[in-house]
C-alpha atoms as a PDB file:
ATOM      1  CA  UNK A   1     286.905  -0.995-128.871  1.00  0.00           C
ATOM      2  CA  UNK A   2     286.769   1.439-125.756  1.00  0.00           C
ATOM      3  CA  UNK A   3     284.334   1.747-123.308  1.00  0.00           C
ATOM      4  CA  UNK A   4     283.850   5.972-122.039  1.00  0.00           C
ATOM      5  CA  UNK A   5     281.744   7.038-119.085  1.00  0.00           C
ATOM      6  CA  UNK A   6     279.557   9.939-119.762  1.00  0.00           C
ATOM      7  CA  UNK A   7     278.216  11.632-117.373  1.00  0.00           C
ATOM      8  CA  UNK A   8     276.484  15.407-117.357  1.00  0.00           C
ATOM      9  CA  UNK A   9     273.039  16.657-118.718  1.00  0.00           C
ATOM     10  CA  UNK A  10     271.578  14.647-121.507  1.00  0.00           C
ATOM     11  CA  UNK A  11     272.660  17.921-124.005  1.00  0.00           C
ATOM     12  CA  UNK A  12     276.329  17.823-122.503  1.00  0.00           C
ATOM     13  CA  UNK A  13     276.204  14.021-123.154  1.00  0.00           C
ATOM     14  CA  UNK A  14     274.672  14.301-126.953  1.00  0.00           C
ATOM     15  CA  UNK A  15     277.157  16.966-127.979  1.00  0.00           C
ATOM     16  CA  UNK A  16     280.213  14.701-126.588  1.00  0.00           C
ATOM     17  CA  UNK A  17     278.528  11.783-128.455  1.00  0.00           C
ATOM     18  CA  UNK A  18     278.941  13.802-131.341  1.00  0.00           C
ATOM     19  CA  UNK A  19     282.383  14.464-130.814  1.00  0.00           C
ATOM     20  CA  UNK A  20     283.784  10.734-130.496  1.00  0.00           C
ATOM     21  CA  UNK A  21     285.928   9.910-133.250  1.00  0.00           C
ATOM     22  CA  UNK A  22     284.796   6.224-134.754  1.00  0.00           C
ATOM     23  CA  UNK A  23     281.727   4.549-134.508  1.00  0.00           C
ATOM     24  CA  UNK A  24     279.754   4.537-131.677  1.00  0.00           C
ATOM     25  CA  UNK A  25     277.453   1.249-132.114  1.00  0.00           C
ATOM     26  CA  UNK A  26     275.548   0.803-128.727  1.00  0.00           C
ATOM     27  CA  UNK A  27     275.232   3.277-125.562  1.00  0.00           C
ATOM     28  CA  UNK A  28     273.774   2.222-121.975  1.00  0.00           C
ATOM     29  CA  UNK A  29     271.221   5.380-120.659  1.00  0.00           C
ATOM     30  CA  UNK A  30     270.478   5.671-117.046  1.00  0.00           C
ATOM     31  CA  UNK A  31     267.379   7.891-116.930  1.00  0.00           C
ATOM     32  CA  UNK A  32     266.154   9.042-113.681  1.00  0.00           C
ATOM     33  CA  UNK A  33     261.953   8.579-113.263  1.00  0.00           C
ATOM     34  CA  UNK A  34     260.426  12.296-111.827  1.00  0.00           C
ATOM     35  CA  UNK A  35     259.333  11.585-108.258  1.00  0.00           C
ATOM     36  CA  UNK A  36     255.895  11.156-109.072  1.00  0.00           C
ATOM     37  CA  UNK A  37     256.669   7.603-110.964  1.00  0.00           C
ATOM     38  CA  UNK A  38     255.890   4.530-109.184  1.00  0.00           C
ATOM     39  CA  UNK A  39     259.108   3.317-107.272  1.00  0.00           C
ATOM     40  CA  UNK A  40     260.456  -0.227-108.402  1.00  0.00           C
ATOM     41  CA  UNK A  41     259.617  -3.304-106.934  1.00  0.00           C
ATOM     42  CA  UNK A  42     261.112  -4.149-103.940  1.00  0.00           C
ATOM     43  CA  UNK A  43     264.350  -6.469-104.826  1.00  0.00           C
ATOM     44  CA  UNK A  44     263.243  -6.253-108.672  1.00  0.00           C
ATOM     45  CA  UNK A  45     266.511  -6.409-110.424  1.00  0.00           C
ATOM     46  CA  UNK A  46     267.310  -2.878-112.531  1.00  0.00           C
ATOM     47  CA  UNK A  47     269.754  -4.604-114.084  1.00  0.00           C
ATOM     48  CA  UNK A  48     268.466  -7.711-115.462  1.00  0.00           C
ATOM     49  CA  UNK A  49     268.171  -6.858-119.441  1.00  0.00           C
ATOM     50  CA  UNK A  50     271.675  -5.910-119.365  1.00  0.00           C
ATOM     51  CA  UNK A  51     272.216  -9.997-118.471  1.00  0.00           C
ATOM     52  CA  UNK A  52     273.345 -10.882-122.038  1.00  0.00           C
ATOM     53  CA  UNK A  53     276.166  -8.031-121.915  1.00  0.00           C
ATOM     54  CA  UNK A  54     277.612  -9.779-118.701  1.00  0.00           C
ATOM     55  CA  UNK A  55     280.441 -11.986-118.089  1.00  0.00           C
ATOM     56  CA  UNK A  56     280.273 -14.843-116.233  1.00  0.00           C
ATOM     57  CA  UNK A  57     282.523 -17.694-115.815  1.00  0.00           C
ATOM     58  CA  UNK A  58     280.996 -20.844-114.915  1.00  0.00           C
ATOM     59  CA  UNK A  59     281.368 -22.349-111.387  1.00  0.00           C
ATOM     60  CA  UNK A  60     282.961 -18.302-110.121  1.00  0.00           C
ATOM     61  CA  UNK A  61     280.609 -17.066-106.949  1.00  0.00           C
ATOM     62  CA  UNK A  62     279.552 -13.522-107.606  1.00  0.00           C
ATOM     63  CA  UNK A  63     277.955 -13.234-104.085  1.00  0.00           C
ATOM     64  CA  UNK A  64     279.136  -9.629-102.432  1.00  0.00           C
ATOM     65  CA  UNK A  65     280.413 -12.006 -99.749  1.00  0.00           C
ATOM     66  CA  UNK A  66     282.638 -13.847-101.696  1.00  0.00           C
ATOM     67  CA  UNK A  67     283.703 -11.090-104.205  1.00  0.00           C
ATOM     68  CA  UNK A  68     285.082  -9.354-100.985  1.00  0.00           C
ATOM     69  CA  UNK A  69     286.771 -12.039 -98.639  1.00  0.00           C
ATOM     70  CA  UNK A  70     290.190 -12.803 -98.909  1.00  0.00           C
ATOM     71  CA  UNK A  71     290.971 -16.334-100.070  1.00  0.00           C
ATOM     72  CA  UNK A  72     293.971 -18.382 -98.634  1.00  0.00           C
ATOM     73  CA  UNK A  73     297.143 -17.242 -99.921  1.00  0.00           C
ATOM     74  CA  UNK A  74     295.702 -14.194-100.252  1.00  0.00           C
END
């Protein structure tokens, strides 16, 4: 399987769906709400029914902090 980035208008997007050889089986949208839509909560998480697509190894740190800090040996 291969994962492609699409990006463009959501006509340039469905016309290069179209063109991918194989099957295409699932597709993550980012839509962007008109202005006039009621902002998200403050520190809701956008991304939290895309959870079971994750990986996560148990016991790892994900924290920003620790993602970017150099460990000994490093």
């Amino acid at each position: 399987m291969k994962a492609q980035v699409l990006r463009g208008s959501k006509q340039e997007i469905a016309e290069t769906v179209v063109r991918i050889g194989g099957e295409v089986r699932e597709a993550i949208v980012f839509v962007e709400e008109s202005s006039d839509a009621e902002a998200p909560a403050l520190g809701e998480d956008i991304f939290a029914e895309m959870e079971p697509f994750t990986v996560r190894a148990g016991g790892a740190d994900y924290m920003r902090e620790t993602l970017y800090d150099r460990m000994d040996g490093e």
